[in-house]
C-alpha atoms as a PDB file:
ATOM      1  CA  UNK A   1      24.181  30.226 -40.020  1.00  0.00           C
ATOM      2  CA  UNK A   2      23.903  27.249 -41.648  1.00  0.00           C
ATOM      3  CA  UNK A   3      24.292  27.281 -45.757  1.00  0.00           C
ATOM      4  CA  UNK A   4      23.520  24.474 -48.441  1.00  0.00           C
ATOM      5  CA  UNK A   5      26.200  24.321 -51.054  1.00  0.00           C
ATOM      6  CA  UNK A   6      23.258  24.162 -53.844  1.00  0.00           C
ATOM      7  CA  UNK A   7      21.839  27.745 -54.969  1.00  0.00           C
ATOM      8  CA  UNK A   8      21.959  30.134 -57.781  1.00  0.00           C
ATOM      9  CA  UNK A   9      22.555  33.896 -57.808  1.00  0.00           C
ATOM     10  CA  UNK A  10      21.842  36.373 -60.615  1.00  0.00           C
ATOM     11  CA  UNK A  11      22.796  40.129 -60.980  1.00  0.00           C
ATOM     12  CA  UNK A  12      22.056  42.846 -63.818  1.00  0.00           C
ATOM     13  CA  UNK A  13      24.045  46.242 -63.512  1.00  0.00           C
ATOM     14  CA  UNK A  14      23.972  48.559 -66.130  1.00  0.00           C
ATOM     15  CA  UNK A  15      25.474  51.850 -66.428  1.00  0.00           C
ATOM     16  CA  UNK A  16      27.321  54.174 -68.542  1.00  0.00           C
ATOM     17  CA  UNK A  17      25.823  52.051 -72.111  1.00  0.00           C
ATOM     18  CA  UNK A  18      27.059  48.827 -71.073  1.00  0.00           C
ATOM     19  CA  UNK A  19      24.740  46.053 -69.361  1.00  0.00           C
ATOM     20  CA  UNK A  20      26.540  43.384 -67.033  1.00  0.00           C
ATOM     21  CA  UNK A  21      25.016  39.850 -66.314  1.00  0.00           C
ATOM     22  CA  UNK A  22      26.419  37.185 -64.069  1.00  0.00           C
ATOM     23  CA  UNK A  23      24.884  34.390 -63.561  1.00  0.00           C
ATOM     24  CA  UNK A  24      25.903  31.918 -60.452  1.00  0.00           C
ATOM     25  CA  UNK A  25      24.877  28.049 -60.404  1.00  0.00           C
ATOM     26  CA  UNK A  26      26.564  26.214 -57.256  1.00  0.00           C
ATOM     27  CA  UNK A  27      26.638  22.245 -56.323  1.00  0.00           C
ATOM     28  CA  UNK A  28      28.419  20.725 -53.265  1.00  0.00           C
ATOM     29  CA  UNK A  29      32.276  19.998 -53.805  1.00  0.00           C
ATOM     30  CA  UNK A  30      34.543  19.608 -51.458  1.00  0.00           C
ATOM     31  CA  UNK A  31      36.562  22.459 -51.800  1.00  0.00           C
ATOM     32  CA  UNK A  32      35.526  25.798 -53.855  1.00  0.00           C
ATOM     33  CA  UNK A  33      36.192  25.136 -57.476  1.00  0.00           C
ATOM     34  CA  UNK A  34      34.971  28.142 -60.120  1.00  0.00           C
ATOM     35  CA  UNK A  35      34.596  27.212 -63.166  1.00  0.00           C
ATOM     36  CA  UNK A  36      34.338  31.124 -65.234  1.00  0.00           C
ATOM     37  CA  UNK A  37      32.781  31.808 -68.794  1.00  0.00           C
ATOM     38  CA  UNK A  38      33.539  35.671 -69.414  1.00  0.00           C
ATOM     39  CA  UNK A  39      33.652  37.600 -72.579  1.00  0.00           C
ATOM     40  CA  UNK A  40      37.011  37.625 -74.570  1.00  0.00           C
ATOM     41  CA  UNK A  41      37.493  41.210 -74.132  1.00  0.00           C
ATOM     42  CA  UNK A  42      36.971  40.726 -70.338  1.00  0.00           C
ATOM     43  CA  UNK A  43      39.901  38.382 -69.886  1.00  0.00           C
ATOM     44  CA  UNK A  44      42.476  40.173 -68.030  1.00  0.00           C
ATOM     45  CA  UNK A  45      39.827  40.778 -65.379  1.00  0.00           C
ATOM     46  CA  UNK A  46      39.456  37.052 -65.103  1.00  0.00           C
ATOM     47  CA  UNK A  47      41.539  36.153 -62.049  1.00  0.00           C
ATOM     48  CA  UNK A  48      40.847  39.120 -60.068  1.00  0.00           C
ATOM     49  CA  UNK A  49      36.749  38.082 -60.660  1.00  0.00           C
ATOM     50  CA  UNK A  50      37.970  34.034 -59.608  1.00  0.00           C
ATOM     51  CA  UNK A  51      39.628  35.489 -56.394  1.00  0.00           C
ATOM     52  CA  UNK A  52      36.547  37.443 -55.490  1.00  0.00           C
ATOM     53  CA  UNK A  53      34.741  34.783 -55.983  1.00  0.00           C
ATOM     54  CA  UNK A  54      36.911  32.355 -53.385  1.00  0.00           C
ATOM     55  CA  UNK A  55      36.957  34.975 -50.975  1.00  0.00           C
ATOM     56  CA  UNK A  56      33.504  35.049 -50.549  1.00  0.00           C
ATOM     57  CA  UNK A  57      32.453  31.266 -51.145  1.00  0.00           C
ATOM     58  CA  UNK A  58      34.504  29.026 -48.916  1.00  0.00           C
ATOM     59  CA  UNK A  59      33.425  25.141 -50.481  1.00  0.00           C
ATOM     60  CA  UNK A  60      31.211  24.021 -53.497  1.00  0.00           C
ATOM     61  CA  UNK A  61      31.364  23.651 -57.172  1.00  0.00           C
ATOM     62  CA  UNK A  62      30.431  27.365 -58.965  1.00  0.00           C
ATOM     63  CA  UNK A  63      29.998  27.865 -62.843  1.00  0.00           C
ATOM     64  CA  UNK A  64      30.007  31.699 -62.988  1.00  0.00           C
ATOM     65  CA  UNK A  65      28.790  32.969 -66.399  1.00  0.00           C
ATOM     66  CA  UNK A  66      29.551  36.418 -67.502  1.00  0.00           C
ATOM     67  CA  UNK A  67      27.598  38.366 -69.865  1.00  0.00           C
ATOM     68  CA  UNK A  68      28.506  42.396 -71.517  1.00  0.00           C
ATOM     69  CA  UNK A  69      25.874  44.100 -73.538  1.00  0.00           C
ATOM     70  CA  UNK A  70      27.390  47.296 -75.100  1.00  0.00           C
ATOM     71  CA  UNK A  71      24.499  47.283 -77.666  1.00  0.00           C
ATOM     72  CA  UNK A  72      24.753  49.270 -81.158  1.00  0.00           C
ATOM     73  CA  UNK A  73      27.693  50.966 -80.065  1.00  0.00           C
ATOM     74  CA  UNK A  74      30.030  47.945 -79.215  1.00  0.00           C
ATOM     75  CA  UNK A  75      29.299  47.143 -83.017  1.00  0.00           C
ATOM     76  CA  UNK A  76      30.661  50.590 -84.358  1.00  0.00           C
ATOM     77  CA  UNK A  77      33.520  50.521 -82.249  1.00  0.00           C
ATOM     78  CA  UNK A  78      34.879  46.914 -84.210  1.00  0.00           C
ATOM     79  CA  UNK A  79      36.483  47.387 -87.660  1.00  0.00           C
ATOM     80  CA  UNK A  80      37.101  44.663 -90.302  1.00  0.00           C
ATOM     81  CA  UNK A  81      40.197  44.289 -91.186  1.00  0.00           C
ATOM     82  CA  UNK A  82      40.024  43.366 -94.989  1.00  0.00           C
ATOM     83  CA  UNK A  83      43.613  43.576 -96.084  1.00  0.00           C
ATOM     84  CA  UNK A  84      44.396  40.679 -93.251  1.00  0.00           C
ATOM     85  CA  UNK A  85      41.400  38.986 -94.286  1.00  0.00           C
ATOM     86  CA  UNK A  86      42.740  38.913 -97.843  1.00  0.00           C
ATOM     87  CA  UNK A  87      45.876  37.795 -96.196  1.00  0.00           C
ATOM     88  CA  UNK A  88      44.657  34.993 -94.105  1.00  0.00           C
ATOM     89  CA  UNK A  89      42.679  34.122 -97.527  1.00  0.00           C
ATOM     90  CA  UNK A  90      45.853  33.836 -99.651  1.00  0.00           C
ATOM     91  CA  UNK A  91      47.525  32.010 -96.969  1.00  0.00           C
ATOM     92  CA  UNK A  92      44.817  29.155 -96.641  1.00  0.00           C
ATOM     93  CA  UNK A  93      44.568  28.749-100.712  1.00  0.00           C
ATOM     94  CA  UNK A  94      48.215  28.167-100.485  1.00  0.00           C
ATOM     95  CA  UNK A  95      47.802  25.154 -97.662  1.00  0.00           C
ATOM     96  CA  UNK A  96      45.161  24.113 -99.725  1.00  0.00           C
ATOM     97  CA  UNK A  97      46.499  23.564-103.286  1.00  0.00           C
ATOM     98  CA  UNK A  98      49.796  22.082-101.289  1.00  0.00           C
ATOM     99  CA  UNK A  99      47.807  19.632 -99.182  1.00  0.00           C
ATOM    100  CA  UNK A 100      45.803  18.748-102.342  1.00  0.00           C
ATOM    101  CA  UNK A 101      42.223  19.542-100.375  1.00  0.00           C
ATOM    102  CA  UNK A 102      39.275  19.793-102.238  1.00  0.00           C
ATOM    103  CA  UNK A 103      37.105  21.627-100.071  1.00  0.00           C
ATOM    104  CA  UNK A 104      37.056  25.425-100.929  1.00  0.00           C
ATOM    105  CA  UNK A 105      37.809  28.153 -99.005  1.00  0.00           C
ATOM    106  CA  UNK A 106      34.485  30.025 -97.030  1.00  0.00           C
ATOM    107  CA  UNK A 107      33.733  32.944 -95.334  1.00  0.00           C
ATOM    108  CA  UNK A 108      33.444  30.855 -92.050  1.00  0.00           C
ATOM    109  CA  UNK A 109      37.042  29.848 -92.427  1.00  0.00           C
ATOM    110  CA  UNK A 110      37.866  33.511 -92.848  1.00  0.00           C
ATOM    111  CA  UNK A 111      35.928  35.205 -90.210  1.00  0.00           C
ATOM    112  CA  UNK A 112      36.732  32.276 -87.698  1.00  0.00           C
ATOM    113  CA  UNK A 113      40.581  34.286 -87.375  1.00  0.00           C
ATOM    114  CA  UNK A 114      40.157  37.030 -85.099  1.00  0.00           C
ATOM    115  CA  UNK A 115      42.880  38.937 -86.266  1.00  0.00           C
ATOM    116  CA  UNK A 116      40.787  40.191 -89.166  1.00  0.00           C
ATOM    117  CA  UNK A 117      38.868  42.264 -86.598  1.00  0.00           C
ATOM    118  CA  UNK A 118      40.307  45.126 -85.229  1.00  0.00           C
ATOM    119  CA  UNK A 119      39.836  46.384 -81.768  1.00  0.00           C
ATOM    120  CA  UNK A 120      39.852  50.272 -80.915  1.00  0.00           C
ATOM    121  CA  UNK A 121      43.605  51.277 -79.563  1.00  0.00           C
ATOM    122  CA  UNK A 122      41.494  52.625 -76.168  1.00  0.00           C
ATOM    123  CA  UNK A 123      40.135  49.331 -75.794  1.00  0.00           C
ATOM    124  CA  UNK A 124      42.287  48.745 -72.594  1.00  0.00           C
ATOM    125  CA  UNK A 125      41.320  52.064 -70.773  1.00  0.00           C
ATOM    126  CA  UNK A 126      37.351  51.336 -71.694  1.00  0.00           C
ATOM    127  CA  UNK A 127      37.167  48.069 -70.271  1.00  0.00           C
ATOM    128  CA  UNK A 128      39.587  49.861 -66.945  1.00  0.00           C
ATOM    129  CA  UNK A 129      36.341  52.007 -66.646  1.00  0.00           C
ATOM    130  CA  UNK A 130      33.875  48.915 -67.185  1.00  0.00           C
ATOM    131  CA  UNK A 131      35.877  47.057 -64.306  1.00  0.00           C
ATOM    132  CA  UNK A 132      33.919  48.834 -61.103  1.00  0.00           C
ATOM    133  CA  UNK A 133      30.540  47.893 -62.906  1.00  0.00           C
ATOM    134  CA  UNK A 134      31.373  44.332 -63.404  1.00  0.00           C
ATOM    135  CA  UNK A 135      32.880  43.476 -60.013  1.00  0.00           C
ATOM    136  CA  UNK A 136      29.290  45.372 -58.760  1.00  0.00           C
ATOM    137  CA  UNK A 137      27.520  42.974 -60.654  1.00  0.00           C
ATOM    138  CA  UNK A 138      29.343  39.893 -59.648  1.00  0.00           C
ATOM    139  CA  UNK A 139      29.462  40.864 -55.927  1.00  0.00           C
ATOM    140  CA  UNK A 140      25.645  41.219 -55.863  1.00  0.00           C
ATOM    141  CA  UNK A 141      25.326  37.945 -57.362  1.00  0.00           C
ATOM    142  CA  UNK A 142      27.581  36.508 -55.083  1.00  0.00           C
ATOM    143  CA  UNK A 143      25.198  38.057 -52.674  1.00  0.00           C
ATOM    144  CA  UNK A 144      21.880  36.698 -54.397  1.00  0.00           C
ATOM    145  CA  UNK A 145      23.667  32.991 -54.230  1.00  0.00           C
ATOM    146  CA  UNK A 146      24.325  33.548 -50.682  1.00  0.00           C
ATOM    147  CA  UNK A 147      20.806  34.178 -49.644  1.00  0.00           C
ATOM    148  CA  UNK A 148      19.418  31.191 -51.569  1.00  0.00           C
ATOM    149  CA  UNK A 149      22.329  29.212 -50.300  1.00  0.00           C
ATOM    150  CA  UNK A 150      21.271  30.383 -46.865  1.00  0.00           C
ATOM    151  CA  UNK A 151      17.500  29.509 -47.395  1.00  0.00           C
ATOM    152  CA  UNK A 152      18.149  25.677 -48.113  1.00  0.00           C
ATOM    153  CA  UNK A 153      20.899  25.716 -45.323  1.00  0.00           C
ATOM    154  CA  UNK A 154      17.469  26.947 -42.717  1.00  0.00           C
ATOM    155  CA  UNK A 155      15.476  23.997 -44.458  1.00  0.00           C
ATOM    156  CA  UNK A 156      18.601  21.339 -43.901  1.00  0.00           C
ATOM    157  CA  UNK A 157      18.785  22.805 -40.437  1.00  0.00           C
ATOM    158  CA  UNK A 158      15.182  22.519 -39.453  1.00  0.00           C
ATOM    159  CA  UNK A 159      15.298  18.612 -40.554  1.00  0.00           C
ATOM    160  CA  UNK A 160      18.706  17.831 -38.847  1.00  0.00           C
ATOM    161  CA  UNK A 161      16.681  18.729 -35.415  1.00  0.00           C
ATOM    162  CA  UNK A 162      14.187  16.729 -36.022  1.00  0.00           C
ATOM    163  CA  UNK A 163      15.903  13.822 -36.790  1.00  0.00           C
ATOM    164  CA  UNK A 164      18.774  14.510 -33.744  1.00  0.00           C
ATOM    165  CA  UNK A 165      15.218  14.876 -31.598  1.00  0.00           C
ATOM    166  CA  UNK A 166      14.341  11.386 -32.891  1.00  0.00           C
ATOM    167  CA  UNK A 167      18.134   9.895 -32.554  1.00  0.00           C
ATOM    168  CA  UNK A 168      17.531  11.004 -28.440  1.00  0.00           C
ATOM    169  CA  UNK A 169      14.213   9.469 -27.850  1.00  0.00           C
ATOM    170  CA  UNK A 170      15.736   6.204 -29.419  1.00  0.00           C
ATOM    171  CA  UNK A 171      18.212   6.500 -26.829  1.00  0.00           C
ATOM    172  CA  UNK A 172      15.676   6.932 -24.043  1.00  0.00           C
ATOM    173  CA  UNK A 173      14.079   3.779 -25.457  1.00  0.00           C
ATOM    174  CA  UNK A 174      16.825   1.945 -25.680  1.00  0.00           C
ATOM    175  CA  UNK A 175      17.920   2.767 -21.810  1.00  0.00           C
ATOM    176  CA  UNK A 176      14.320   1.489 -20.686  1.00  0.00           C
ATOM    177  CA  UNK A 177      15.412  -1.820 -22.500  1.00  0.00           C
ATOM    178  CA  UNK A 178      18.212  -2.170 -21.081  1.00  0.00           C
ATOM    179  CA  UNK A 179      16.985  -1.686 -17.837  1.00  0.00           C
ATOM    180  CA  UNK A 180      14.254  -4.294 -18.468  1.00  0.00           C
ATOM    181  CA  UNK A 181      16.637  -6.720 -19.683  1.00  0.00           C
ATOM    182  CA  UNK A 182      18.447  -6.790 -16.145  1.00  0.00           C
ATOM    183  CA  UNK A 183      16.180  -9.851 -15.246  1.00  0.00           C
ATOM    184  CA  UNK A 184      16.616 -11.952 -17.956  1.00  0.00           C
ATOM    185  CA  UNK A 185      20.864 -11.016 -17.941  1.00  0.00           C
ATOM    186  CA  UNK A 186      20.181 -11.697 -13.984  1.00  0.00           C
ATOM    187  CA  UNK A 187      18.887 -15.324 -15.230  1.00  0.00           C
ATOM    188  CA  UNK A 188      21.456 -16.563 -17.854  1.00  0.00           C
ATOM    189  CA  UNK A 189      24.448 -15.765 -15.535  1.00  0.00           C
ATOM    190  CA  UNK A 190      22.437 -17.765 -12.908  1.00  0.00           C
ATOM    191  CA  UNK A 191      22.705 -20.761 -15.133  1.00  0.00           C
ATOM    192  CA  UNK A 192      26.017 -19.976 -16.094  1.00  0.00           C
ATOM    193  CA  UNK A 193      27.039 -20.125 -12.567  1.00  0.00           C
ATOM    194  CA  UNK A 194      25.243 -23.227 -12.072  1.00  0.00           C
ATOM    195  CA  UNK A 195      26.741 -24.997 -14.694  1.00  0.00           C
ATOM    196  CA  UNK A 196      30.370 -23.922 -13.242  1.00  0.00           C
ATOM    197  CA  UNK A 197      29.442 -24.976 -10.079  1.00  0.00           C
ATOM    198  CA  UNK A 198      28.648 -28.305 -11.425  1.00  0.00           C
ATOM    199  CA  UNK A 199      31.938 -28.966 -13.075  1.00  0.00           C
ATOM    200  CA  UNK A 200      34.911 -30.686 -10.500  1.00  0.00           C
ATOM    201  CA  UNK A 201      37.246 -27.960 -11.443  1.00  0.00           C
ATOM    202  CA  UNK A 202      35.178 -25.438 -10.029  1.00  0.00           C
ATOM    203  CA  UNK A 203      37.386 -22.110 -10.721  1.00  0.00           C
ATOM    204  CA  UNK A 204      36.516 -19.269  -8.791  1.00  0.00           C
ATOM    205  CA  UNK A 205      38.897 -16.749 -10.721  1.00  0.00           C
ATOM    206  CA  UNK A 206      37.233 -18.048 -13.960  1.00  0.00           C
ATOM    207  CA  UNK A 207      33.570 -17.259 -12.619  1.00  0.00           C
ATOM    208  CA  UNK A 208      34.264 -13.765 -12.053  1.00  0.00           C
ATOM    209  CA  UNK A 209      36.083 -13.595 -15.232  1.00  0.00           C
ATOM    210  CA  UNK A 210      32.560 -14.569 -16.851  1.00  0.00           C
ATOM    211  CA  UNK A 211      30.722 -12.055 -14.811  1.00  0.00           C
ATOM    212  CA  UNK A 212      32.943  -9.080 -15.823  1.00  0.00           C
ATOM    213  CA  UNK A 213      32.758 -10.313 -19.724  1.00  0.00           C
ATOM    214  CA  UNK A 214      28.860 -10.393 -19.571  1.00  0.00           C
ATOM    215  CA  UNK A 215      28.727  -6.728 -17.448  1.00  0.00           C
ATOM    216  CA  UNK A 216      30.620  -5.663 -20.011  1.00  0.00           C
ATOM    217  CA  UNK A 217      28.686  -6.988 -22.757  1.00  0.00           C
ATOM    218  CA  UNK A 218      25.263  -5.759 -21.589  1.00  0.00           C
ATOM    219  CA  UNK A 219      26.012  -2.407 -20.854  1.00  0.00           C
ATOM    220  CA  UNK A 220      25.709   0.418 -23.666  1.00  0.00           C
ATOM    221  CA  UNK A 221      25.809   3.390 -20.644  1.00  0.00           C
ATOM    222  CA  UNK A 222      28.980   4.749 -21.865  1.00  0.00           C
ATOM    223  CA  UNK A 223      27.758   4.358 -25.402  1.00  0.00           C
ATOM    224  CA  UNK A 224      24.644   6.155 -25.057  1.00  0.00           C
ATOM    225  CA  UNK A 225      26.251   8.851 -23.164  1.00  0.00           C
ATOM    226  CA  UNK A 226      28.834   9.490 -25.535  1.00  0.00           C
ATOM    227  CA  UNK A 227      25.966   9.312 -28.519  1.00  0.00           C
ATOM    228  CA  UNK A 228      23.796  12.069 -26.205  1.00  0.00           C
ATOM    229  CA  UNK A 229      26.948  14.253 -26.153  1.00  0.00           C
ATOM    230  CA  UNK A 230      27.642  14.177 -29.694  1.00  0.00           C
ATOM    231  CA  UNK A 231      24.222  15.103 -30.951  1.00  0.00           C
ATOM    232  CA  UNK A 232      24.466  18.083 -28.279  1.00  0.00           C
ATOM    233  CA  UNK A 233      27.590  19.135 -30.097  1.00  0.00           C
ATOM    234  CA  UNK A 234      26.099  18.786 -33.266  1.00  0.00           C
ATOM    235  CA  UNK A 235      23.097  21.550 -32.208  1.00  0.00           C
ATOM    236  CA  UNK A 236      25.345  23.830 -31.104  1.00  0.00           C
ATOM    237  CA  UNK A 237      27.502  23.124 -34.388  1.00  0.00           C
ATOM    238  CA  UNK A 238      24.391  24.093 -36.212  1.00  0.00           C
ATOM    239  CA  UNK A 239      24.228  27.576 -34.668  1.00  0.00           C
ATOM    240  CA  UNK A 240      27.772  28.766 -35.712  1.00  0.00           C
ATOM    241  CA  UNK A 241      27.984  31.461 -37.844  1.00  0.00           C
ATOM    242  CA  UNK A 242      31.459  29.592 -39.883  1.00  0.00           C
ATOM    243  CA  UNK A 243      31.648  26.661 -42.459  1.00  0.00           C
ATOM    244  CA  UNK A 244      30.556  23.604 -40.652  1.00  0.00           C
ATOM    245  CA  UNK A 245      30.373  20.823 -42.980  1.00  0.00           C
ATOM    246  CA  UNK A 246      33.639  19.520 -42.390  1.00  0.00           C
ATOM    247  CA  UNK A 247      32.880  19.532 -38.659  1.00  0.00           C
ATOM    248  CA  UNK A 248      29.691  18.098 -38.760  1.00  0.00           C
ATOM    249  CA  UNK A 249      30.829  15.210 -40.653  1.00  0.00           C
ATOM    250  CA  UNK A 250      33.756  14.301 -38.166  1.00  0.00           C
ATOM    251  CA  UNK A 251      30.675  14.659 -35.145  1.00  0.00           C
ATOM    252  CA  UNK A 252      28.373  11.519 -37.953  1.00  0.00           C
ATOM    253  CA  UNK A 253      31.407   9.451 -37.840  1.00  0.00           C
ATOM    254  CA  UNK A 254      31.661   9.287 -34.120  1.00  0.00           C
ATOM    255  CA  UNK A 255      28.048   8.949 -33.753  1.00  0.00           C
ATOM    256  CA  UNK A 256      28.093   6.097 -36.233  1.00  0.00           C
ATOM    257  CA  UNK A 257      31.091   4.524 -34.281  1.00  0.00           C
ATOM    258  CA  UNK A 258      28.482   4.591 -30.841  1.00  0.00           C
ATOM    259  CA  UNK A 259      25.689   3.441 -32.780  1.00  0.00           C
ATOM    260  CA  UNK A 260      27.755   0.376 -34.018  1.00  0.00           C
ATOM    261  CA  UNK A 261      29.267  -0.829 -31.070  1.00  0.00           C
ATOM    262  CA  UNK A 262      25.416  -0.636 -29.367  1.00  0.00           C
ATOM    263  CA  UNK A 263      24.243  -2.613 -32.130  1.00  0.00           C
ATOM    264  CA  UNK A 264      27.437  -5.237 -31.069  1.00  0.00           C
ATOM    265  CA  UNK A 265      26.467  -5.510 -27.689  1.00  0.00           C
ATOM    266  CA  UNK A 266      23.072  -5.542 -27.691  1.00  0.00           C
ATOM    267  CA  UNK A 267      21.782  -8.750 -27.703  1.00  0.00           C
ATOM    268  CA  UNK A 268      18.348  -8.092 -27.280  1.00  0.00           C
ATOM    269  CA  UNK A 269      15.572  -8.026 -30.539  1.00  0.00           C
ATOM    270  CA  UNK A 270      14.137  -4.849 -29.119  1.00  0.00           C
ATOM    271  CA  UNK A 271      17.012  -2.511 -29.133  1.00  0.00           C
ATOM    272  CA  UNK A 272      18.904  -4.299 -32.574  1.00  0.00           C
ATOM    273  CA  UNK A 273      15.532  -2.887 -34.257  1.00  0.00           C
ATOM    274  CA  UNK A 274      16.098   0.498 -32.730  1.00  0.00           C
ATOM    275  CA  UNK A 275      19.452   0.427 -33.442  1.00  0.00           C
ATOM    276  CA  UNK A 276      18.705  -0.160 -37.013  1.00  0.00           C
ATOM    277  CA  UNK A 277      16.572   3.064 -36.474  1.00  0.00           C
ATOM    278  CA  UNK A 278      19.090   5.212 -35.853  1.00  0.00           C
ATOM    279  CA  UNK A 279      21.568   3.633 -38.105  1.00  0.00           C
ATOM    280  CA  UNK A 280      18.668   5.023 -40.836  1.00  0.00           C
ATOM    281  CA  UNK A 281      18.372   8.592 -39.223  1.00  0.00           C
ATOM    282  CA  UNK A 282      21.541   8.999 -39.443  1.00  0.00           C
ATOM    283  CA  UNK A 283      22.652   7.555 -42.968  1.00  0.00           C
ATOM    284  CA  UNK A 284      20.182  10.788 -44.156  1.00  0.00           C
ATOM    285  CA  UNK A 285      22.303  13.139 -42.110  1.00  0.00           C
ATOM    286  CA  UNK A 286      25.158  12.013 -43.916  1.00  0.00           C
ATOM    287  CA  UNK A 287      23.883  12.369 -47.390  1.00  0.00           C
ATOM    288  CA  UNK A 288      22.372  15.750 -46.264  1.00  0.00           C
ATOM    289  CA  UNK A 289      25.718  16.924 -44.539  1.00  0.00           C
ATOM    290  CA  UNK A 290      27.701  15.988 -48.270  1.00  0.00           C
ATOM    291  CA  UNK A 291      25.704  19.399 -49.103  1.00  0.00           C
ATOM    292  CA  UNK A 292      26.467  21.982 -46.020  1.00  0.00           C
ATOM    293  CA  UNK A 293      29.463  24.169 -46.834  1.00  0.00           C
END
């Protein structure tokens, strides 16, 4: 299944008085890169949430954010600390009169040390407990990401086949061209023959050397076969249930490469404007493909 790299997932769990939000916003990025806002007290569940996270998401840039709702009693359960925060108070007077600072000491300047806030000794063993409700909540908004992710990958998909549909009937127009040009190629060498024919050092070697350099010029069969096979390979690429970005980018390149040398030997108005065609067509695949995982 194709998946977009752009998408956001949310999840609420709540159970046992605490209420867990994550929140998932994802861009396209080369590889996956989590970027993790969680609660303070949450931190030593940080890494193991990251991992999850990689495990499940192989490419794109996610900002995860993590919220914890423990509601009047996570209030109760924190204590002030005053005899640190007279402490901490003494302390910054001190700095103060040494540094000669004028500006007085506030409660912001207090309250903004943590220390004077004391958290229960079975801290550790509540947020233990907490831990199978959290990695619920972030696993089903991996899952809610996934299924928006999935959603624009089905849109992506449905316009890549349109526009491979158009690349191929480009290609059938461009082999009627060339068959129509056969004539007018038929022509020129005519006069290039009579002109060598003309010259007293007639050299016969030399005239079939010019024959084999304009055969080769005109014809863009090998081209457009390679350019048929690569959009078939890009179809079925489209259908596979893995990460395909990476792949489907190598299969533009190559395309590109046909499309190019086409252009180079065409020599013909008609099929330079179709080539310019498909160079469009598939310039929007690219940009579009920066955004598959």
């Amino acid at each position: 299944m194709l998946k977009s790299m752009t998408g956001f997932g949310r999840a609420e769990v709540s159970e046992s008085n605490v209420t867990f939000t994550t929140e998932i916003r994802s861009v396209n990025n080369r590889y996956c890169e989590v970027s993790l806002k969680i609660p303070q007290s949450l931190q030593n569940l940080e890494n193991e949430i990251r991992e999850l996270i990689q495990k499940r998401v192989s490419r794109g840039k996610l900002h995860v954010f993590i919220r914890m709702d423990e509601g009047v009693e996570a209030v109760t359960r924190i204590h002030f600390d005053r005899e640190a925060a007279l402490t901490y108070y003494r302390m910054l007077e001190e700095l103060r009169y040494s540094l000669s600072i004028d500006e007085p000491i506030n409660m912001d300047h207090i309250l903004s040390n943590e220390s004077v806030f004391k958290i229960p000794d079975d801290h550790i063993d509540r947020i233990e407990k907490m831990r199978p409700i959290l990695i619920d909540c972030v696993e089903k908004a991996i899952e809610d990401l996934k299924k928006m992710r999935a959603q624009e990958g089905n849109h992506l998909k449905k316009d890549f086949m349109e526009r491979l549909d158009a690349i191929d009937q480009v290609c059938e127009t461009i082999k009627n061209l060339c068959t129509e040009r056969v004539p007018d190629a038929r022509k020129k060498l005519n006069e290039r023959i009579e002109t060598l024919l003309e010259t007293d050092n007639f050299d016969r070697e030399r005239l079939e050397i010019e024959i084999a350099l304009l055969a080769d010029k005109l014809d863009v069969t090998e081209e457009l076969v390679r350019l048929e096979s690569h959009t078939k390979f890009f179809r079925e690429a489209l259908d596979d249930g893995e990460s395909v970005g990476r792949k489907l980018n190598f299969l533009i390149q190559e395309m590109h490469r046909e499309i190019n040398t086409i252009g180079s030997k065409a020599n013909h108005a008609g099929i330079a404007h179709h080539v310019v065609d498909l160079k469009e067509s598939l310039e929007i695949i690219r940009e579009q493909i920066q955004n598959i995982e």
